[in-house]
C-alpha atoms as a PDB file:
ATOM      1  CA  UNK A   1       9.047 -18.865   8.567  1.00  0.00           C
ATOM      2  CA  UNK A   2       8.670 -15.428  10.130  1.00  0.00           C
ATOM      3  CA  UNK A   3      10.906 -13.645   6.736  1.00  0.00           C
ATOM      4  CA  UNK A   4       8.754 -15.407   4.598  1.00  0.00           C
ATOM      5  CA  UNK A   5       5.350 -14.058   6.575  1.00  0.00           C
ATOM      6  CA  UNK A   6       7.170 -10.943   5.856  1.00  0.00           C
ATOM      7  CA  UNK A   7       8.047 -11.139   2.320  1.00  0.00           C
ATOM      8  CA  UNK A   8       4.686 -11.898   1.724  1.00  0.00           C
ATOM      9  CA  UNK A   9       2.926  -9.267   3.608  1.00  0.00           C
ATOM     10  CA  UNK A  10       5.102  -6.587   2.756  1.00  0.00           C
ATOM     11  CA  UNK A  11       6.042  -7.118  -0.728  1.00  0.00           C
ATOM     12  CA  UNK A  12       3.672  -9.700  -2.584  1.00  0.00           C
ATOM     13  CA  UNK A  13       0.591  -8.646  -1.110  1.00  0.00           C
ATOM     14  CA  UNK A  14       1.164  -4.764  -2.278  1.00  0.00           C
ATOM     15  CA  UNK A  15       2.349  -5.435  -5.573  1.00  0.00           C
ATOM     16  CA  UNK A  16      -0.988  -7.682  -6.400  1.00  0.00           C
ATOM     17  CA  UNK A  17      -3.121  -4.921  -5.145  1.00  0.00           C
ATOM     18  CA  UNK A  18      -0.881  -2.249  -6.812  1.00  0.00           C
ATOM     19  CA  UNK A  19      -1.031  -4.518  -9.818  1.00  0.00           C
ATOM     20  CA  UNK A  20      -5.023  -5.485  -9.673  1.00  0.00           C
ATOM     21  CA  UNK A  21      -5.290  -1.562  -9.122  1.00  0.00           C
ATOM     22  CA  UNK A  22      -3.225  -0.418 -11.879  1.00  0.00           C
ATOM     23  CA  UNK A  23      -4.798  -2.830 -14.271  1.00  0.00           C
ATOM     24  CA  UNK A  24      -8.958  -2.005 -13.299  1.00  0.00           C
ATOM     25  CA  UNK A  25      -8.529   2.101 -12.659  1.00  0.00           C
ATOM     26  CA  UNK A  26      -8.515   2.941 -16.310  1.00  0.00           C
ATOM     27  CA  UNK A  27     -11.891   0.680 -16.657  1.00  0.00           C
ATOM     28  CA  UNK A  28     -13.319   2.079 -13.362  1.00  0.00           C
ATOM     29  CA  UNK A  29     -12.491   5.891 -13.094  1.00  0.00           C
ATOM     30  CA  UNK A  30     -11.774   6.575 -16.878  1.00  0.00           C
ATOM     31  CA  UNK A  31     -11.379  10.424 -16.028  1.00  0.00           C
ATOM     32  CA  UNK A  32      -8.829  10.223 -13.765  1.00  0.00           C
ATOM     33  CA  UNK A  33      -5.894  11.660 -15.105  1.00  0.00           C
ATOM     34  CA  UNK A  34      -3.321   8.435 -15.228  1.00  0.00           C
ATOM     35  CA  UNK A  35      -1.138  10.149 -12.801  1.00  0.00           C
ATOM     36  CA  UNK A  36      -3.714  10.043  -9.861  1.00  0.00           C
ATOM     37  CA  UNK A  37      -4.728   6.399 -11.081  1.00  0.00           C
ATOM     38  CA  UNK A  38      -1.371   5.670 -10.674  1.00  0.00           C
ATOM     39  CA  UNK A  39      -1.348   7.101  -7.173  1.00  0.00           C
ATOM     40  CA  UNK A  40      -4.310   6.067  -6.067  1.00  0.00           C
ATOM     41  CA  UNK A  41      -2.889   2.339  -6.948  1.00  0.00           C
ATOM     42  CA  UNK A  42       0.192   2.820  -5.010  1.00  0.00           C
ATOM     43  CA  UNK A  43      -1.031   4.193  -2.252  1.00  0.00           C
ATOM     44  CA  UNK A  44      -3.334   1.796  -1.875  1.00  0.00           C
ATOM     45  CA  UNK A  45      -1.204  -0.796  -1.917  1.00  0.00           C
ATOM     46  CA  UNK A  46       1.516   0.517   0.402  1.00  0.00           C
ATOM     47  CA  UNK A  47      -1.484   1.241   2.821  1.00  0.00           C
ATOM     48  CA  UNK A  48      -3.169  -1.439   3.381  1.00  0.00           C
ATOM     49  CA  UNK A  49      -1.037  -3.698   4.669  1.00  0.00           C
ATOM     50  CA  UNK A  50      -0.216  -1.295   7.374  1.00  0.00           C
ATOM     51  CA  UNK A  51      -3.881  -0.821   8.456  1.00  0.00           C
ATOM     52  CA  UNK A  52      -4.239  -3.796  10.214  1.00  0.00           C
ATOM     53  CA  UNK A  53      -0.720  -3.294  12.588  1.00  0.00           C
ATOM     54  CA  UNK A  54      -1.936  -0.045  12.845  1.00  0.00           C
ATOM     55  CA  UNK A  55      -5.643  -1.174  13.845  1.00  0.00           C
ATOM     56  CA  UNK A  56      -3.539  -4.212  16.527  1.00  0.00           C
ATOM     57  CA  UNK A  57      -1.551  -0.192  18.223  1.00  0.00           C
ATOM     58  CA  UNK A  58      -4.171   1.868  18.524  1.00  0.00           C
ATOM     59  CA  UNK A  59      -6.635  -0.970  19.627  1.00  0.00           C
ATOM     60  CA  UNK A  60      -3.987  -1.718  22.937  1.00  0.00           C
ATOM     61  CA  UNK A  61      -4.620   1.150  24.073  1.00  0.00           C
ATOM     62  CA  UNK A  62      -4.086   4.569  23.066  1.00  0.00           C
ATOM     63  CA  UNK A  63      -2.394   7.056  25.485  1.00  0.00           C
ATOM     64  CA  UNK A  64      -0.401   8.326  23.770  1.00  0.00           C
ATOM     65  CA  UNK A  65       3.221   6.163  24.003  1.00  0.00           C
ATOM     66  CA  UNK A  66       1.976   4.817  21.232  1.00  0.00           C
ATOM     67  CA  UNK A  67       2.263   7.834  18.402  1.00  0.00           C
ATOM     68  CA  UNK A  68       5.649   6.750  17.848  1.00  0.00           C
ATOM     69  CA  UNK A  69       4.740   3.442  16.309  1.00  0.00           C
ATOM     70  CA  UNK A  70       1.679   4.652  14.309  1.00  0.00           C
ATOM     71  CA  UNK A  71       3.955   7.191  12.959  1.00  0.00           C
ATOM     72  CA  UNK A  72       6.780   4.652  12.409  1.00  0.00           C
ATOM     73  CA  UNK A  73       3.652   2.704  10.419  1.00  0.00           C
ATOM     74  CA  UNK A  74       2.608   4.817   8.111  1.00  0.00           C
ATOM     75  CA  UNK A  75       6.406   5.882   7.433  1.00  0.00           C
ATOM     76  CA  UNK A  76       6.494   2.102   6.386  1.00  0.00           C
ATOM     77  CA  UNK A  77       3.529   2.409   3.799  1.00  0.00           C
ATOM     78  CA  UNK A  78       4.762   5.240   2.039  1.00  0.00           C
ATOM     79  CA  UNK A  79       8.060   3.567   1.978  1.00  0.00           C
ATOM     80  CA  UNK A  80       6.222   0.600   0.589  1.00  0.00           C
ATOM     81  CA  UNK A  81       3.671   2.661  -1.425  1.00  0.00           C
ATOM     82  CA  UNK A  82       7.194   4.751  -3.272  1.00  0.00           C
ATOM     83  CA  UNK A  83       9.339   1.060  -3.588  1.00  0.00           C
ATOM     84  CA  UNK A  84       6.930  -1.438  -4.827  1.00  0.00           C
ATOM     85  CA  UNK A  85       3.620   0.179  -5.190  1.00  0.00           C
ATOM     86  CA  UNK A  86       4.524   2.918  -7.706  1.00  0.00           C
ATOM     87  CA  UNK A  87       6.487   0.640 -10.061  1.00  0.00           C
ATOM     88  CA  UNK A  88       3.985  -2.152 -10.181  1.00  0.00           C
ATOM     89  CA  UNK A  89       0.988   0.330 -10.702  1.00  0.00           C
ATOM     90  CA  UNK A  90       3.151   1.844 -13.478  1.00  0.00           C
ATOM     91  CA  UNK A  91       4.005  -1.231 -15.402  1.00  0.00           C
ATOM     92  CA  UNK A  92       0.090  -2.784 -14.805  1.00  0.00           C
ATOM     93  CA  UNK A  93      -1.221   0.652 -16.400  1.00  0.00           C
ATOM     94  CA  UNK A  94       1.168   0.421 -19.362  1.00  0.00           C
ATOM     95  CA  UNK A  95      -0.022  -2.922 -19.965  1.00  0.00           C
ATOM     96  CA  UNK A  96      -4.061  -2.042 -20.119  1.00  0.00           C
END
């Protein structure tokens, strides 16, 4: 139960916001350049998912021990953003 909470956090919930991203940017920012569209999308959707854990550290209290973990984090959302993010956002902007 706990891999599936996973799988779904971590990889279905950032490719649907990569993808929802991806598809809407070209209506809502039409003078982006595609490239920063396409970033925007990913890192969107490698970031949020991390907020919240992030949000859960800092709010336990923050003195410092913690860095490590925040850091460890956001390593995980670019991760994410560069894995699924980028790919997803890529193949919903070729398909608008």
């Amino acid at each position: 139960m706990g891999l599936l909470f996973i799988l779904l956090v971590f990889v279905v919930l950032p490719a649907g916001i990569a993808f929802a991203l991806g598809r809407n940017l070209p209506r809502l920012r039409p003078r982006w350049s595609a490239l920063r569209r396409n970033c925007a999308a990913a890192s969107a959707a490698g970031f949020l998912p991390v907020v919240l854990p992030i949000a859960t550290v800092v709010a336990d209290g923050y003195d410092g021990q913690y860095m490590l973990w925040v850091m460890i984090l956001l390593l995980a959302g670019l991760v994410i953003s560069l894995i699924i993010g980028l790919p997803v956002a890529l193949l919903a902007a070729r398909k608008a």
